[in-house]
Protein backbone atom coordinates (compact mmCIF):
# COMPACT_ATOMS: atom_id res chain seq x y z
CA UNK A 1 -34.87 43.50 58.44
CA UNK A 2 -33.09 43.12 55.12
CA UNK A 3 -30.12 41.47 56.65
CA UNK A 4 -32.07 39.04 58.75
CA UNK A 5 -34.15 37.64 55.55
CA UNK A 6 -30.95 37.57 54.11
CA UNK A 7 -29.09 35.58 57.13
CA UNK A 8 -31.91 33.40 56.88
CA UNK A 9 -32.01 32.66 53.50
CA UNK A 10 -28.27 31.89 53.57
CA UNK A 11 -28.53 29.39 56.60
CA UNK A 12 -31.64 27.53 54.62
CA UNK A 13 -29.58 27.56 51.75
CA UNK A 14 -26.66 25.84 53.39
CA UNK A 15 -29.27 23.71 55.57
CA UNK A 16 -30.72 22.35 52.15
CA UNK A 17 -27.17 21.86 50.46
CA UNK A 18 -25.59 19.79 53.68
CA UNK A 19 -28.79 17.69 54.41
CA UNK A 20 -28.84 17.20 50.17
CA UNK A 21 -25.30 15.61 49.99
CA UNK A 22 -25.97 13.55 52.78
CA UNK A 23 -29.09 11.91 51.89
CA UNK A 24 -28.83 8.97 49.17
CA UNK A 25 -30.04 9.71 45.72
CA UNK A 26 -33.82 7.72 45.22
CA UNK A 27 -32.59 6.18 41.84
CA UNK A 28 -28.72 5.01 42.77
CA UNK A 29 -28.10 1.89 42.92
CA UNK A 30 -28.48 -0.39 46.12
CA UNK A 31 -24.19 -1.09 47.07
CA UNK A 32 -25.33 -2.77 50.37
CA UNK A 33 -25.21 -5.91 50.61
CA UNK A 34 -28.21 -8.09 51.98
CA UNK A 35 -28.82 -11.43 53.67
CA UNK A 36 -31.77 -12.78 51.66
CA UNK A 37 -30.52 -14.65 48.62
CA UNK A 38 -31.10 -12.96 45.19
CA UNK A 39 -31.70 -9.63 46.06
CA UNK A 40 -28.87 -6.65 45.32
CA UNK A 41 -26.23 -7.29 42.69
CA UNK A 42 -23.60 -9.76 42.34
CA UNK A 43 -20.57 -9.18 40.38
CA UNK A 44 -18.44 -12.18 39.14
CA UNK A 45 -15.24 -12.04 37.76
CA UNK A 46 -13.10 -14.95 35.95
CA UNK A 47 -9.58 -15.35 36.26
CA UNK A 48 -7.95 -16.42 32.97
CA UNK A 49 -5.66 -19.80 33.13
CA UNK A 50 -2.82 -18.29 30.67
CA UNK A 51 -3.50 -14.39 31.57
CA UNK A 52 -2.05 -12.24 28.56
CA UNK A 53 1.72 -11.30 28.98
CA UNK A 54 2.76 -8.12 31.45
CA UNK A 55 4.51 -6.49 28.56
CA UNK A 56 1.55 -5.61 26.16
CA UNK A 57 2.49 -7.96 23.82
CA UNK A 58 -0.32 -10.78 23.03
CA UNK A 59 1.18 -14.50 24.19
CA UNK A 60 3.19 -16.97 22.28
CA UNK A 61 0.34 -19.99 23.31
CA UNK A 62 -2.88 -19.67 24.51
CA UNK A 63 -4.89 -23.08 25.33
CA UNK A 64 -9.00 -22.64 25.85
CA UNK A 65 -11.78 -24.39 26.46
CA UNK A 66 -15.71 -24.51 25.46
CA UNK A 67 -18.36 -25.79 25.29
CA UNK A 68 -20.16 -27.09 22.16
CA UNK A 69 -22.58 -23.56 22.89
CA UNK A 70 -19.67 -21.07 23.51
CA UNK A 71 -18.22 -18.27 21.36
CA UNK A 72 -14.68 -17.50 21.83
CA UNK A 73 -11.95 -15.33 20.42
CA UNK A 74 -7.94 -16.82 20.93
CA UNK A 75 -4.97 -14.29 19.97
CA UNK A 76 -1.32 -15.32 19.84
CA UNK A 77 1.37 -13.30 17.69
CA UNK A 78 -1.20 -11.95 14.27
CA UNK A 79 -3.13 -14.74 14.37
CA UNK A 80 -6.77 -14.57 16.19
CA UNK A 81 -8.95 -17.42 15.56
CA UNK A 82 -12.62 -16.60 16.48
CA UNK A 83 -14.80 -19.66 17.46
CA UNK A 84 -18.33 -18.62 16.82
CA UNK A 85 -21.43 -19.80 18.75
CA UNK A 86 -22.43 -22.84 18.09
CA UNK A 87 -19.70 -24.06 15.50
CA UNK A 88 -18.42 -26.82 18.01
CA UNK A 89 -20.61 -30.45 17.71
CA UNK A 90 -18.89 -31.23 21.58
CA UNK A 91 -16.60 -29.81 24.11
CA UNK A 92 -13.06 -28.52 23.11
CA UNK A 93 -10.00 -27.64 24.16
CA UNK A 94 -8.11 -25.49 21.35
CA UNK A 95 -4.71 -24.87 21.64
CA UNK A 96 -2.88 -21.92 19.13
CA UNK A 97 0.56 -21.60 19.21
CA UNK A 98 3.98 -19.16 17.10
CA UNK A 99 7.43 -18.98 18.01
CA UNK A 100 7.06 -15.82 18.32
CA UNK A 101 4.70 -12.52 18.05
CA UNK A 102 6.05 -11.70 14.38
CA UNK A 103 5.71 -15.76 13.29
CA UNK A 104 4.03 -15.60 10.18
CA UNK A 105 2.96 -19.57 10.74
CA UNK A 106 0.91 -20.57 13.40
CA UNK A 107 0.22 -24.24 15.48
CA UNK A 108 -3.29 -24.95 15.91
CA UNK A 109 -4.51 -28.47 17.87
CA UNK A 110 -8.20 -29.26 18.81
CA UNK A 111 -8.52 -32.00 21.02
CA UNK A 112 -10.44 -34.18 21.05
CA UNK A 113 -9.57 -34.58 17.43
CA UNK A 114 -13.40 -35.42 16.98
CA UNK A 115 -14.28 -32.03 17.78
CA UNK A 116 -11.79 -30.95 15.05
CA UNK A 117 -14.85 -30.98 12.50
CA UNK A 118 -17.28 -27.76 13.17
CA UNK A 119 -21.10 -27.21 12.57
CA UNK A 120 -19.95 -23.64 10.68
CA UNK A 121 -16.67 -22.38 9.90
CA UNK A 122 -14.23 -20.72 12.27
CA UNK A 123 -12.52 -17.98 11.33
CA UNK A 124 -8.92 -17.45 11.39
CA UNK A 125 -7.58 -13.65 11.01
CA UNK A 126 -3.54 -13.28 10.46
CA UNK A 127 -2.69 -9.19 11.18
CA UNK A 128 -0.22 -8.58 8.11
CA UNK A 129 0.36 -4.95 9.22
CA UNK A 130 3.74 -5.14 10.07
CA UNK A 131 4.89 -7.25 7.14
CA UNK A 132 7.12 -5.73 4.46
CA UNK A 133 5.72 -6.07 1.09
CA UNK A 134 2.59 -8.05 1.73
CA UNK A 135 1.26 -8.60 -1.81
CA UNK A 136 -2.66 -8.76 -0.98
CA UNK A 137 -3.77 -9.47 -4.66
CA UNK A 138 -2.00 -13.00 -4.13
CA UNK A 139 -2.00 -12.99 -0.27
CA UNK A 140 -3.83 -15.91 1.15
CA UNK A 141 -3.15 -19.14 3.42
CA UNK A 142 -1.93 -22.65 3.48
CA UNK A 143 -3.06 -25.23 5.66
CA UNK A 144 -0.90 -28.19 6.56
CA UNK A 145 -2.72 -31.68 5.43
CA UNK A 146 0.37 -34.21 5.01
CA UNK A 147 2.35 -31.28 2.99
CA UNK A 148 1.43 -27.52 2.89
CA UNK A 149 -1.53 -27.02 0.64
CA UNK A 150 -3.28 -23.56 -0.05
CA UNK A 151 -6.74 -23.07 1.69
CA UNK A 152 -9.54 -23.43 0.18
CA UNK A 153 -12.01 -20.41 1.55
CA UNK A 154 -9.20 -17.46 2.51
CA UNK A 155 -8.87 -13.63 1.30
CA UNK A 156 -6.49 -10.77 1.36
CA UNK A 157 -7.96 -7.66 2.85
CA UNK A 158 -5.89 -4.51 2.02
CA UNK A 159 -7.67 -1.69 3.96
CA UNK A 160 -7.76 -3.86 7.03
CA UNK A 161 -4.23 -5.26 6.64
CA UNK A 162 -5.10 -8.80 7.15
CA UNK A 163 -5.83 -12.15 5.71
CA UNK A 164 -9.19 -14.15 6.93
CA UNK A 165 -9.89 -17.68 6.34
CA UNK A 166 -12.68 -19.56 7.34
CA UNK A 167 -11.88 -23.50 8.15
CA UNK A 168 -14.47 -26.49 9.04
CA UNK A 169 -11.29 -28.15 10.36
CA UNK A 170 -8.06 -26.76 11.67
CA UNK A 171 -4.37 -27.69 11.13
CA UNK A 172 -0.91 -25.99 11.07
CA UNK A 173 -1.83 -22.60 9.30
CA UNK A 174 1.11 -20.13 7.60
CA UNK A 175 0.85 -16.54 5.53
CA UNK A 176 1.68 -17.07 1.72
CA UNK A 177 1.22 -15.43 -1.73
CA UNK A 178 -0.81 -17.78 -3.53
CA UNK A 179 2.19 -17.55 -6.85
CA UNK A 180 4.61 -17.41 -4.48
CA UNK A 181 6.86 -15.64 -7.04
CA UNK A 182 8.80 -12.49 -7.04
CA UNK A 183 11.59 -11.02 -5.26
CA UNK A 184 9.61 -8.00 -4.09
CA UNK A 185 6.89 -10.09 -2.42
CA UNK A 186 6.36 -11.26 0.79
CA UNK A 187 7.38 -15.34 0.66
CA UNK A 188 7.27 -17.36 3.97
């Protein structure tokens, strides 16, 4: 008697376990698709017109566009320039450019150049991780308006390694110590 009750509790055991993992969980969600429009999920991906370089590094150019509404973030070399909502008065295509990932000057266009004047500033980050006796006390920017000229709203950030400055219009943009003096310091 004891090893029937036993046989049987085995078989309902593996009964319950076999019909368990074959029966769809209540709460998981629906991966079937249907024929009525809007119901299930959709998924939509974007493929990027410059896609970021096969060997890790970020790109020497990177061209996007937006929307006077749209937020966007553009990395070539150290330099990321971060477009927040709203900033843009129209449509723009913004182009950044360095001759190479360790450039320590970068190319920015806006076109068109109407759109080169924005609501609220856009920031411009430079990674100066990698470069040899940064001086951050005296670290800042220059922006290129007829001749280089030092910009106006930029600071030095030591614990982050960077310098970030914030621009209602863009130009030409390069890393420099605002005394540009001494042989120890980093001069572009």
């Amino acid at each position: 008697m004891k090893r029937s009750a036993l046989l049987s509790a085995v078989l309902t055991a593996a009964l319950a376990v076999f019909l368990t993992g074959c029966s769809r969980n209540p709460v998981a969600p629906s991966t079937g698709t249907t024929m009525q429009p809007g119901a299930g999920t959709a998924v939509v991906g974007a493929v990027p017109d410059d896609p970021p370089s096969s060997d890790g590094g970020t790109p020497i150019t990177r061209t996007v566009a937006l929307t006077a509404t749209d937020e966007g973030a553009i990395t070539v070399g150290r330099f990321t320039l971060w477009v927040r909502k709203n900033s843009l008065k129209m449509p723009a295509t913004i182009t950044l450019k360095v001759t190479d990932e360790e450039a320590t000057e970068c190319q920015i266009d806006v076109q068109p150049a109407a759109a080169n004047n924005f609501q609220s500033p856009v920031i411009l980050y430079a990674n100066t991780s990698d470069i040899a006796n940064f001086d951050y006390s005296t670290g800042t920017m220059m922006v290129l308006n007829g001749s280089w000229q030092f910009a106006s709203d930029c600071s030095a950030h030591p614990n982050q390694e960077n310098v970030v400055g914030h621009f209602t219009t863009l130009s030409n943009v390069k890393l420099a110590n605002a005394n540009g003096k001494g042989k120890d310091k980093f001069t572009p």
